[in-house]
N, C-alpha and C. Protein backbone atom coordinates (compact mmCIF):
# COMPACT_ATOMS: atom_id res chain seq x y z
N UNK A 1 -58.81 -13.90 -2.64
CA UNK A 1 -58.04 -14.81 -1.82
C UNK A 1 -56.65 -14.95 -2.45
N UNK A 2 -55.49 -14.91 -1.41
CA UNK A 2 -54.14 -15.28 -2.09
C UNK A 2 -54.16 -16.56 -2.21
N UNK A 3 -53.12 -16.51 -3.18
CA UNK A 3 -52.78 -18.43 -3.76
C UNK A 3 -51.50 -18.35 -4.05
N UNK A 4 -50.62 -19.31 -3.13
CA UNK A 4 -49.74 -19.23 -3.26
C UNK A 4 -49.17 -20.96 -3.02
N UNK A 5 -48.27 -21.52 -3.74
CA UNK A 5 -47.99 -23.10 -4.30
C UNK A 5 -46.97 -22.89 -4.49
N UNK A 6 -46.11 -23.89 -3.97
CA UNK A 6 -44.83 -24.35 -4.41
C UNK A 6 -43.93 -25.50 -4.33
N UNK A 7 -43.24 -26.62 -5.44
CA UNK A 7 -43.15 -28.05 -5.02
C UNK A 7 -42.20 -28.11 -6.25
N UNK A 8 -41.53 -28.99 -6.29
CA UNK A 8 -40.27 -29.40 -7.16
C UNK A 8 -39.98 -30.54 -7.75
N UNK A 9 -39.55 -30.89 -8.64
CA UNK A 9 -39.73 -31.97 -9.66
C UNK A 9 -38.34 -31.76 -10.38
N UNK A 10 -37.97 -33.54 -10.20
CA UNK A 10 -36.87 -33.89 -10.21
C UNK A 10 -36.23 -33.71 -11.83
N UNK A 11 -36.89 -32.71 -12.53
CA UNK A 11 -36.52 -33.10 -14.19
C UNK A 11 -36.28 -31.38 -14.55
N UNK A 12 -35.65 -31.10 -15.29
CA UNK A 12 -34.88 -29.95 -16.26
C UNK A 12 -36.22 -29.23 -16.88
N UNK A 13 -36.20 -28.09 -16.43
CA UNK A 13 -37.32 -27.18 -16.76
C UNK A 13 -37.46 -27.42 -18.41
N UNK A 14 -36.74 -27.87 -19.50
CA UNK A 14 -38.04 -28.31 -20.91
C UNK A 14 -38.15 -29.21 -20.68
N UNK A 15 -37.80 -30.14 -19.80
CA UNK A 15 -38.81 -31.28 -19.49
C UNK A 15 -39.59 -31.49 -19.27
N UNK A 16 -40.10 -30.42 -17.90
CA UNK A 16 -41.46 -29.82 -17.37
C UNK A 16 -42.43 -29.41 -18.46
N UNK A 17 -41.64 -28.34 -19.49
CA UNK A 17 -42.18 -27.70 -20.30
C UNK A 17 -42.84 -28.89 -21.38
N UNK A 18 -42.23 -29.64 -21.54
CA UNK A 18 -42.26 -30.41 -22.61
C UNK A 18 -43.95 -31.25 -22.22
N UNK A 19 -43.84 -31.88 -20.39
CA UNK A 19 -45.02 -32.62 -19.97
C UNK A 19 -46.04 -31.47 -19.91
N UNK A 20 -46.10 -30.14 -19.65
CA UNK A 20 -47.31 -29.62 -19.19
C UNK A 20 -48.20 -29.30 -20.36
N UNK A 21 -47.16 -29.09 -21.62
CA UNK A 21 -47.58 -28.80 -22.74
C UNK A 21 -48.18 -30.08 -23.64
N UNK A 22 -48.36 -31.04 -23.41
CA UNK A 22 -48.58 -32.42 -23.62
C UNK A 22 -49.75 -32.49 -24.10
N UNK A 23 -50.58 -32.47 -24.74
CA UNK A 23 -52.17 -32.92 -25.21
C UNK A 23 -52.60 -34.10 -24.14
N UNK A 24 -51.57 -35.05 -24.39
CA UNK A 24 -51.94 -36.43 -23.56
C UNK A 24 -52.24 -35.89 -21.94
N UNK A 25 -51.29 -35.44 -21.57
CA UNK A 25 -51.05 -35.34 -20.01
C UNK A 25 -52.20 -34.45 -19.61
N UNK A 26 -52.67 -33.70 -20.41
CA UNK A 26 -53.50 -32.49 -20.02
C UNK A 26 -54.71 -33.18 -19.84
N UNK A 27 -55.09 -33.89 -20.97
CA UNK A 27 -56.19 -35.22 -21.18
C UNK A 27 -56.56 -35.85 -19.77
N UNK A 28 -55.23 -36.44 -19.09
CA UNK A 28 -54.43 -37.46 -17.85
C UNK A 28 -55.44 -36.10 -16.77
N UNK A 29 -54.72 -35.19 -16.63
CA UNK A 29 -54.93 -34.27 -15.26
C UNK A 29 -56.42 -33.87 -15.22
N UNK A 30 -57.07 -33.62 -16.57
CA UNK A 30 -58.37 -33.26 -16.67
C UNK A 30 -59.29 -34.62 -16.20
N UNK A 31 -58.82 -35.69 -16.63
CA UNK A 31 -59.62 -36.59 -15.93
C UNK A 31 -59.26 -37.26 -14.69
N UNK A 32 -58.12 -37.16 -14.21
CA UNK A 32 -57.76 -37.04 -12.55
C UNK A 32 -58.40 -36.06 -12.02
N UNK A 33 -59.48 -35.19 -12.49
CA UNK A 33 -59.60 -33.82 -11.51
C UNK A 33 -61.31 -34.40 -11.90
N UNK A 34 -61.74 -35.36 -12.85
CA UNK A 34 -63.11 -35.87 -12.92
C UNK A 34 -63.98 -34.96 -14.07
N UNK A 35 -63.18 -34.42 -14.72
CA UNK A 35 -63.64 -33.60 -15.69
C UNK A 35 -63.13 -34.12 -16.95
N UNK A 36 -62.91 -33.12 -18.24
CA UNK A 36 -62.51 -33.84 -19.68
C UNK A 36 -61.47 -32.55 -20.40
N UNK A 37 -61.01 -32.37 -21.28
CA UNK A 37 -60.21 -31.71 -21.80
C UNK A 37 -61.01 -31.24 -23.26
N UNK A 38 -61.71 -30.24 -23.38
CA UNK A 38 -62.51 -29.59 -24.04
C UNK A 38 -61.84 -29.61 -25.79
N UNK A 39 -60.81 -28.72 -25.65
CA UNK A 39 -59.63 -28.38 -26.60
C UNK A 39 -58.36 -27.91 -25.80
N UNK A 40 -57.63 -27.46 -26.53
CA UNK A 40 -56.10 -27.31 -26.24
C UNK A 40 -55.67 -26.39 -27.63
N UNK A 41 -55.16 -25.59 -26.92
CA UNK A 41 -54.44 -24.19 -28.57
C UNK A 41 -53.06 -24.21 -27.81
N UNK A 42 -52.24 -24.92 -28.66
CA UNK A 42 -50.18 -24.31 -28.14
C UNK A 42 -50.02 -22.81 -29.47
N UNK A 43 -50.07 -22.24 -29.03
CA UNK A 43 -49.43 -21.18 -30.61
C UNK A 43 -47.73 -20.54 -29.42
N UNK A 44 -47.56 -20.96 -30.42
CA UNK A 44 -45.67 -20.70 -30.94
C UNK A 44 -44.60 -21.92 -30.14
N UNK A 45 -43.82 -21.82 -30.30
CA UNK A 45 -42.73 -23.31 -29.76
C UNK A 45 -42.35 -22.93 -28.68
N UNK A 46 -42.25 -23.98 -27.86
CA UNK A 46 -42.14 -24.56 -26.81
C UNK A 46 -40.91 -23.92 -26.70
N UNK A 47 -40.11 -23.81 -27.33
CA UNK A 47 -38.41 -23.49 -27.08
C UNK A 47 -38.39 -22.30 -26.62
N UNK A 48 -39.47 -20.83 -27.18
CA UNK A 48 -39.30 -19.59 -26.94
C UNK A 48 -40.56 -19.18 -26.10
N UNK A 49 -41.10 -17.98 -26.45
CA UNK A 49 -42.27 -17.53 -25.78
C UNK A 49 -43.32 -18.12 -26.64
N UNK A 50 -43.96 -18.71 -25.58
CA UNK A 50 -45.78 -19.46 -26.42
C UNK A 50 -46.96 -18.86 -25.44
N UNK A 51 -47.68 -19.39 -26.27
CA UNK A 51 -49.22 -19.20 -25.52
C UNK A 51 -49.78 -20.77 -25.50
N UNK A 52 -50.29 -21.33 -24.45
CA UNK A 52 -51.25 -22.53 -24.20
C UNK A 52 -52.43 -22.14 -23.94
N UNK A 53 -53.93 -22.28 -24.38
CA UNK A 53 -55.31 -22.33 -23.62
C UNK A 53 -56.00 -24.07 -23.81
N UNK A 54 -56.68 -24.21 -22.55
CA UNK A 54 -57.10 -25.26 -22.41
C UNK A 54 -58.00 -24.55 -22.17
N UNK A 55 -58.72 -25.55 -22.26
CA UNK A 55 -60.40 -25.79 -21.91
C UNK A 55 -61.18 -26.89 -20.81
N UNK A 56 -61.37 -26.94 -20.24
CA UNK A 56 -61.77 -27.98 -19.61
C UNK A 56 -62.76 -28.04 -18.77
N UNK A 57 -63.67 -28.75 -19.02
CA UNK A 57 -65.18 -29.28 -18.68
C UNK A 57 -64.93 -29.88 -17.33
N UNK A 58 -65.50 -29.41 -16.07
CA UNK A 58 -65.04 -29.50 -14.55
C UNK A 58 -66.21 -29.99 -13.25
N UNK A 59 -66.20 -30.74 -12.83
CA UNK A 59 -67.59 -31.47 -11.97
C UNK A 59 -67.23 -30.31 -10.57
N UNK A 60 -68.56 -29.74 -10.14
CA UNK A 60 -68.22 -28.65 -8.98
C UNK A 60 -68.75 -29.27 -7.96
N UNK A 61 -68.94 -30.54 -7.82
CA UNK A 61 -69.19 -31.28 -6.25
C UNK A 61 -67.84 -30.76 -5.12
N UNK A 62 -67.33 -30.05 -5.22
CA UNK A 62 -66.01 -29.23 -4.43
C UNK A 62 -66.46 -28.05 -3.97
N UNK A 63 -67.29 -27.74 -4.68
CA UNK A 63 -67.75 -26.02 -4.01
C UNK A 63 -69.13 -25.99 -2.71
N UNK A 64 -69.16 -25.12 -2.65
CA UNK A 64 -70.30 -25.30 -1.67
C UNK A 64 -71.69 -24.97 -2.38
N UNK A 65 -72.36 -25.88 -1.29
CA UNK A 65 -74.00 -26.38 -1.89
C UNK A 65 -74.58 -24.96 -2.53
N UNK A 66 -74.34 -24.12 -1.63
CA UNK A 66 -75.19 -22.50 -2.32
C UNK A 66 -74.43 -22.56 -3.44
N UNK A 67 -73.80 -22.79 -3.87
CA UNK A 67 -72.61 -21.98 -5.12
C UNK A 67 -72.68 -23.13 -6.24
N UNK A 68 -73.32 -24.12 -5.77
CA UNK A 68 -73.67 -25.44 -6.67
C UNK A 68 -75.04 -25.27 -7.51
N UNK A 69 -76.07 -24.57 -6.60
CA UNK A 69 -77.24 -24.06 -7.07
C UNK A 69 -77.38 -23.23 -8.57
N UNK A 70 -76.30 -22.52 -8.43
CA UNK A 70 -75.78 -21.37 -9.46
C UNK A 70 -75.56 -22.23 -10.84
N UNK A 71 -74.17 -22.55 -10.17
CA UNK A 71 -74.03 -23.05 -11.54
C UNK A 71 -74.01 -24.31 -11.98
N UNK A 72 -74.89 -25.34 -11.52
CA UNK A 72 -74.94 -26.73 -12.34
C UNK A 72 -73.81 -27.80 -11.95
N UNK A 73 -74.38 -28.77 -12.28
CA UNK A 73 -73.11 -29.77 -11.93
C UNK A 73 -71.63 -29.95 -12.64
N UNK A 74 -71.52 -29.11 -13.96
CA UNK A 74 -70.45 -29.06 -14.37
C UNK A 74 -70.07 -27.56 -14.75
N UNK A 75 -68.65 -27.06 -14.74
CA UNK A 75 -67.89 -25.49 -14.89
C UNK A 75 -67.33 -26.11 -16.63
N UNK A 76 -67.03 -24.79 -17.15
CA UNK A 76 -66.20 -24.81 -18.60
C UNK A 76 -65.09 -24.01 -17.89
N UNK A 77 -63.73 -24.31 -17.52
CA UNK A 77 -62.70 -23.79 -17.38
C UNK A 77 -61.82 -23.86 -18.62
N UNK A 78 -61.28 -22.00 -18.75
CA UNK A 78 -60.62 -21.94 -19.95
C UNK A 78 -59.23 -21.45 -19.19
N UNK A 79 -58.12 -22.04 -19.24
CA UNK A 79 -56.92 -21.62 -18.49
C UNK A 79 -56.10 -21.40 -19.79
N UNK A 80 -55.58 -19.85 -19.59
CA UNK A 80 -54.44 -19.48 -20.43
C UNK A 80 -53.44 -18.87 -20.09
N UNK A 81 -52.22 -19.60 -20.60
CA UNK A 81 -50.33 -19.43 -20.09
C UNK A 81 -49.90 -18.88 -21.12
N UNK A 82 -49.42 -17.89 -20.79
CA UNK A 82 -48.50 -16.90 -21.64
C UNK A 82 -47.32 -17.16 -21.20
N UNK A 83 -46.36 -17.73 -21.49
CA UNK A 83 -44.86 -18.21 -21.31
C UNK A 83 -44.08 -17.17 -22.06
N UNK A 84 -43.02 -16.65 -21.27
CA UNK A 84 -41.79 -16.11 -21.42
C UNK A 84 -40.66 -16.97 -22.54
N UNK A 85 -39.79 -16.33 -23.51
CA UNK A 85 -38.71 -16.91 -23.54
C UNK A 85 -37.76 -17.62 -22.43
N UNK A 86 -37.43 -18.60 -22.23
CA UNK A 86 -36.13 -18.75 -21.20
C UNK A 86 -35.33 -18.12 -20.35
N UNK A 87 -34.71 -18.07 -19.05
CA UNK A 87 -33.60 -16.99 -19.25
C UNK A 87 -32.68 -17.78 -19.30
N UNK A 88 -31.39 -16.96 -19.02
CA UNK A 88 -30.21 -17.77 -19.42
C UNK A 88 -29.86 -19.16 -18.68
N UNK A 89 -30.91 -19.29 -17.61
CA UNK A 89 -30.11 -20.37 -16.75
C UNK A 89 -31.36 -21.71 -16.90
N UNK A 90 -32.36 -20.91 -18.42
CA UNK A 90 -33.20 -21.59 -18.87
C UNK A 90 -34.76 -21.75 -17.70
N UNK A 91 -34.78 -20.99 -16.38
CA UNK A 91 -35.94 -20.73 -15.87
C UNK A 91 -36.56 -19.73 -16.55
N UNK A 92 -38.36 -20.01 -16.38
CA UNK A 92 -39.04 -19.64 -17.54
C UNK A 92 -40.54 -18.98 -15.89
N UNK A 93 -41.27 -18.30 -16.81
CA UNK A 93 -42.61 -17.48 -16.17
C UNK A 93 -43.55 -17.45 -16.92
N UNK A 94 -44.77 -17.97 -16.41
CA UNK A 94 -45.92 -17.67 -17.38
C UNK A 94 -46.94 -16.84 -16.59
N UNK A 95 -47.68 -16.09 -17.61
CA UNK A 95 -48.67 -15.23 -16.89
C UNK A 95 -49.97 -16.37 -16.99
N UNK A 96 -50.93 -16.73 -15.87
CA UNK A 96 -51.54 -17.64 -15.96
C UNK A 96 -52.87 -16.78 -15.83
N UNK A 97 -54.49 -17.48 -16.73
CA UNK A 97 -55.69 -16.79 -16.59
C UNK A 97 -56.70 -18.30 -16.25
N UNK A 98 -56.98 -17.87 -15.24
CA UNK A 98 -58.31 -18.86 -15.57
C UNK A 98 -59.85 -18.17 -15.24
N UNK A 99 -60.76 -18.60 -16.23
CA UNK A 99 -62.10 -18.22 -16.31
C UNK A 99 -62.86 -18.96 -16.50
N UNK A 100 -63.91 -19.41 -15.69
CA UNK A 100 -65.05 -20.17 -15.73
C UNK A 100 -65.88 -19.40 -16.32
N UNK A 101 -67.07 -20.13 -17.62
CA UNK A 101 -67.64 -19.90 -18.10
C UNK A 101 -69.18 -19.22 -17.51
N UNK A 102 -69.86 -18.21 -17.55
CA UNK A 102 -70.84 -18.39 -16.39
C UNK A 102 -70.78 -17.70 -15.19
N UNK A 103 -69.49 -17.87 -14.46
CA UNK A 103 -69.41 -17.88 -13.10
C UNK A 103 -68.47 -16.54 -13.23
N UNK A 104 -68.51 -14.79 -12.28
CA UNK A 104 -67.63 -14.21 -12.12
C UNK A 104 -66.46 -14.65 -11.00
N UNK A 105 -65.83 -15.94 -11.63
CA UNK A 105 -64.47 -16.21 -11.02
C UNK A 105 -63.37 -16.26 -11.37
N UNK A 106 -62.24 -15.36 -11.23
CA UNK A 106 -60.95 -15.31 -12.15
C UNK A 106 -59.89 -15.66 -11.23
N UNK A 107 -59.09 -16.29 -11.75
CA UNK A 107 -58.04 -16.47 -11.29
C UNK A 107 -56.36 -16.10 -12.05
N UNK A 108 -56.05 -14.98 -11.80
CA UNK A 108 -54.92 -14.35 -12.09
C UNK A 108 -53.42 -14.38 -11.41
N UNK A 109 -52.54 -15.70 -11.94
CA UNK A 109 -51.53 -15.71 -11.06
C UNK A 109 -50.15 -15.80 -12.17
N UNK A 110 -48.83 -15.87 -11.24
CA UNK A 110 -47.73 -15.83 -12.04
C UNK A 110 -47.01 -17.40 -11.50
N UNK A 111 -46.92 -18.25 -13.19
CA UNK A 111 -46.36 -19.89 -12.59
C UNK A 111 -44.76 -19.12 -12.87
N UNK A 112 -43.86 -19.56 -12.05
CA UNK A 112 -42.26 -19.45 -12.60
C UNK A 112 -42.03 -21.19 -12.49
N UNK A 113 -40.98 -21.45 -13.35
CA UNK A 113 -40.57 -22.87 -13.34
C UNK A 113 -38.76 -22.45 -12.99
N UNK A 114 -38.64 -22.39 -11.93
CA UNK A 114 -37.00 -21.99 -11.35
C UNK A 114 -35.63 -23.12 -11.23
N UNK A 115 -34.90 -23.33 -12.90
CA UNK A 115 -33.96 -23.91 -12.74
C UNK A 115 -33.14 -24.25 -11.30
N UNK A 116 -33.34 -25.33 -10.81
CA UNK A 116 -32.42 -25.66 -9.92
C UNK A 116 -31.76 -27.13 -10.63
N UNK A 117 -30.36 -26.48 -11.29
CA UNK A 117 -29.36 -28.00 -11.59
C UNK A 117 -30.86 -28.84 -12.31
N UNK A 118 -30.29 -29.82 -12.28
CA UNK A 118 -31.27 -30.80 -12.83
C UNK A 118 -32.73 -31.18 -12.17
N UNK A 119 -33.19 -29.95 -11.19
CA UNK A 119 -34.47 -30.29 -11.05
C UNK A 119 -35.15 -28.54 -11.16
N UNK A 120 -36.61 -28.66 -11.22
CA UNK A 120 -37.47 -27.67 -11.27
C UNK A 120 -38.29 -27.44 -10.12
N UNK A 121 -38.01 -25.64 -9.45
CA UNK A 121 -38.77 -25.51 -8.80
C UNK A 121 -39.98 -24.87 -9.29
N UNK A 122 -41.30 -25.22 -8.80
CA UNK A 122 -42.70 -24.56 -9.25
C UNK A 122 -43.09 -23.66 -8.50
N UNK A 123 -43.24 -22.28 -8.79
CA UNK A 123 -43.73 -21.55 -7.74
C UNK A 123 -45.18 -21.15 -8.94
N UNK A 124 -46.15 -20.97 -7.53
CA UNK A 124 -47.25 -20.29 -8.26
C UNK A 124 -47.89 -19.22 -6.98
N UNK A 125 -48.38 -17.95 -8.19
CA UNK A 125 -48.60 -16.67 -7.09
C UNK A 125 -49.21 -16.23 -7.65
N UNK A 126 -50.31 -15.45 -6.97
CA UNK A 126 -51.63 -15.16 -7.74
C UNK A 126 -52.70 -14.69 -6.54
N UNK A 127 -53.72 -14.71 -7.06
CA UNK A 127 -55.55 -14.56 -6.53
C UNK A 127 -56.49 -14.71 -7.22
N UNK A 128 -57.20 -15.70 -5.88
CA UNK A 128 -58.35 -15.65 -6.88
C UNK A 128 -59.50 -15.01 -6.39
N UNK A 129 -60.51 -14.22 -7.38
CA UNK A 129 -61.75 -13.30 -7.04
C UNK A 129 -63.05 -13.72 -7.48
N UNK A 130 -63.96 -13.50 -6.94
CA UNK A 130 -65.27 -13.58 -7.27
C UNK A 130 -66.19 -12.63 -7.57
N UNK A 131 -66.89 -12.15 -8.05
CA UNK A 131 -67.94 -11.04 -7.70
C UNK A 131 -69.19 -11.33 -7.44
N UNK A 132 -69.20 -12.76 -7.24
CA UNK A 132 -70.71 -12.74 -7.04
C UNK A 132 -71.39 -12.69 -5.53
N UNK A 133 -72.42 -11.92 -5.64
CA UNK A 133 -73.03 -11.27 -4.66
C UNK A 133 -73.45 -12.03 -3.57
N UNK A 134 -72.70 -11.88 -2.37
CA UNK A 134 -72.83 -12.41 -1.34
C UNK A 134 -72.14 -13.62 -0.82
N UNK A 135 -72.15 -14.24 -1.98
CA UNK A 135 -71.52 -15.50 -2.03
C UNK A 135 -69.49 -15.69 -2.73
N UNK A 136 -69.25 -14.24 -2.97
CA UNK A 136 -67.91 -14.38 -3.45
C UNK A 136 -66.87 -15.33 -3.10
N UNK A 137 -66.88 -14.15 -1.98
CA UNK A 137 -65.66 -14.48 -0.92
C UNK A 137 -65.99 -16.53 -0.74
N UNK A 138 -67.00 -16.73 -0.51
CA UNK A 138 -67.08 -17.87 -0.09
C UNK A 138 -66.87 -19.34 -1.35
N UNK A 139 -66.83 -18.62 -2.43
CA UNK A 139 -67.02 -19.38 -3.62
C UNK A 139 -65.43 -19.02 -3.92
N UNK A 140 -64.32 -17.86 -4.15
CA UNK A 140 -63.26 -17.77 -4.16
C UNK A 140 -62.40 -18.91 -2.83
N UNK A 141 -63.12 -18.35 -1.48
CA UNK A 141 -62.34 -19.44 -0.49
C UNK A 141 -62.04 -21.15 -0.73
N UNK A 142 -63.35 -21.13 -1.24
CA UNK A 142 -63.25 -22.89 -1.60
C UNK A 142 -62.24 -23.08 -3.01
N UNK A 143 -62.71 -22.38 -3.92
CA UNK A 143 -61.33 -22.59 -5.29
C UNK A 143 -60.25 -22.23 -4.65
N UNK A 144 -59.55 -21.44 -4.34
CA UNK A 144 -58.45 -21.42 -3.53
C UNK A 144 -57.37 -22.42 -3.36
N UNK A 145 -57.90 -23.46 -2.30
CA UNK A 145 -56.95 -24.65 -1.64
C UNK A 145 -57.12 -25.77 -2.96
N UNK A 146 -58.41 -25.79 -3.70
CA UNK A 146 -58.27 -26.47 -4.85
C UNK A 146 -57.21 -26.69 -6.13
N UNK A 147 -57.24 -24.88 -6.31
CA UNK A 147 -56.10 -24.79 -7.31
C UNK A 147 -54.27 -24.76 -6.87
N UNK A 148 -54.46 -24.50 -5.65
CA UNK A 148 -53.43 -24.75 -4.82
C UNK A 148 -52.90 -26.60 -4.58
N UNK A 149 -53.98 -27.04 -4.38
CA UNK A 149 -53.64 -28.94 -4.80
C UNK A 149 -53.39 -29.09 -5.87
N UNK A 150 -53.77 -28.41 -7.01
CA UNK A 150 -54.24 -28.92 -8.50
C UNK A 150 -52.31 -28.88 -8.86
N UNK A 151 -51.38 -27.96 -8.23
CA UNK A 151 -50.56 -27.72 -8.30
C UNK A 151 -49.79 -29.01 -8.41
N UNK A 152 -49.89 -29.32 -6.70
CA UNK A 152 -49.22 -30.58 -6.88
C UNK A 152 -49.31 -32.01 -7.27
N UNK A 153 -50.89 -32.24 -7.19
CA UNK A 153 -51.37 -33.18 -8.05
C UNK A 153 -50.81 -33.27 -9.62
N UNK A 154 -50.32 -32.05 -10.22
CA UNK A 154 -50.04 -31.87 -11.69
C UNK A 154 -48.34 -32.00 -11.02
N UNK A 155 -47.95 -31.88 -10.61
CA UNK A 155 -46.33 -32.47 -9.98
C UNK A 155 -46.55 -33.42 -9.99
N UNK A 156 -47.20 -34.41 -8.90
CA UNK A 156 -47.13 -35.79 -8.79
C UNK A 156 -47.40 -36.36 -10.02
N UNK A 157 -48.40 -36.13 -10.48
CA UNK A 157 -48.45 -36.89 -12.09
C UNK A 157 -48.08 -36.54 -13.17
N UNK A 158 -46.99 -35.36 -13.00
CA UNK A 158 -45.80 -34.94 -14.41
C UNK A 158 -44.87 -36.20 -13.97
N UNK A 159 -44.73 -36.28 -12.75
CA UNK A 159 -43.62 -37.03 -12.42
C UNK A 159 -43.85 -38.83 -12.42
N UNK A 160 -45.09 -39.05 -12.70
CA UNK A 160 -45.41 -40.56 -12.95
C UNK A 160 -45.01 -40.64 -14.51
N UNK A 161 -45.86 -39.49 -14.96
CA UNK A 161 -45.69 -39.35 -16.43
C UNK A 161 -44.42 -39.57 -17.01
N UNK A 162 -43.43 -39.00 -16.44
CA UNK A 162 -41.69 -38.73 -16.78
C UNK A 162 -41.44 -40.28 -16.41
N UNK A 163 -41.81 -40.84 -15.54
CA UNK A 163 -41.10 -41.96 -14.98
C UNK A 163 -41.27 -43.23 -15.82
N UNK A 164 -42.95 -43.13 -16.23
CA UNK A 164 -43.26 -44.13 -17.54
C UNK A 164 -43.13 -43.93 -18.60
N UNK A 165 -42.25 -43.16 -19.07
CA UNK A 165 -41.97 -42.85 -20.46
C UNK A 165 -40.51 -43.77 -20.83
């Protein structure tokens, strides 16, 4: 399934950088989504090219009942961002992975964070696949519009986040 997201936030791409990379905030979104924040690995600075993996422990009352059978009432999602250096106008790209523990479901997309002046646009582009038999397509369709919200839900609450600081 394609996945494709895009929404903008009123703050300077290391600002963005600064909230997504957050221990706290990640903590914040993992339990807005009814799940928990497993661990968290940042290796290298925020300023240049890094790597982020999270972890996160995920309630699948969202998927469908056959696909619930499978795998239990909770997923281990491990999401990992490979971030670019900057470019000059300081918009940045990460190669994004996510893998549920268990489950053949990957999700392989590209986040860009696109300097506009003092705000950030988010684009996200990608697919997500399944292989499991019979039930793929139907278990990819439902993650889909999920991780596609998860987008802006993580907008709306970078941007509460920024606002109460």
């Amino acid at each position: 399934m394609a996945l494709s997201a895009s929404t903008t936030l009123p703050y300077t791409v290391p600002t963005v950088i600064e909230v997504f990379t957050d221990k706290g905030f990640l903590e914040h979104m993992s339990r807005k989504a009814g799940g928990s924040l497993e661990s968290m690995m940042l290796d290298g600075d925020t300023s240049g090219a890094f790597t982020l993996v999270a972890v996160r422990t995920m309630p699948t009352d969202r998927l469908p009942d056959m696909a619930r059978k499978f795998v239990g009432e909770t997923l281990t999602v491990t999401q990992t961002e490979h971030w670019t250096t900057p470019d000059a106008d300081g918009s940045r790209q990460a190669q994004v992975e996510m893998t549920v523990a268990g489950v053949p479901l990957n999700v392989a997309a590209v986040q860009s964070l696109i300097a506009e002046g003092e705000s950030t646009r988010i684009d996200l582009q990608g697919s997500v696949t399944s292989s499991i038999p019979f039930l793929g397509g139907k278990v990819a369709g439902a993650a889909e519009p999920m991780i596609g919200k998860a987008l802006s839900v993580q907008a709306e609450e970078a941007q509460r986040w920024l606002s109460n600081r």
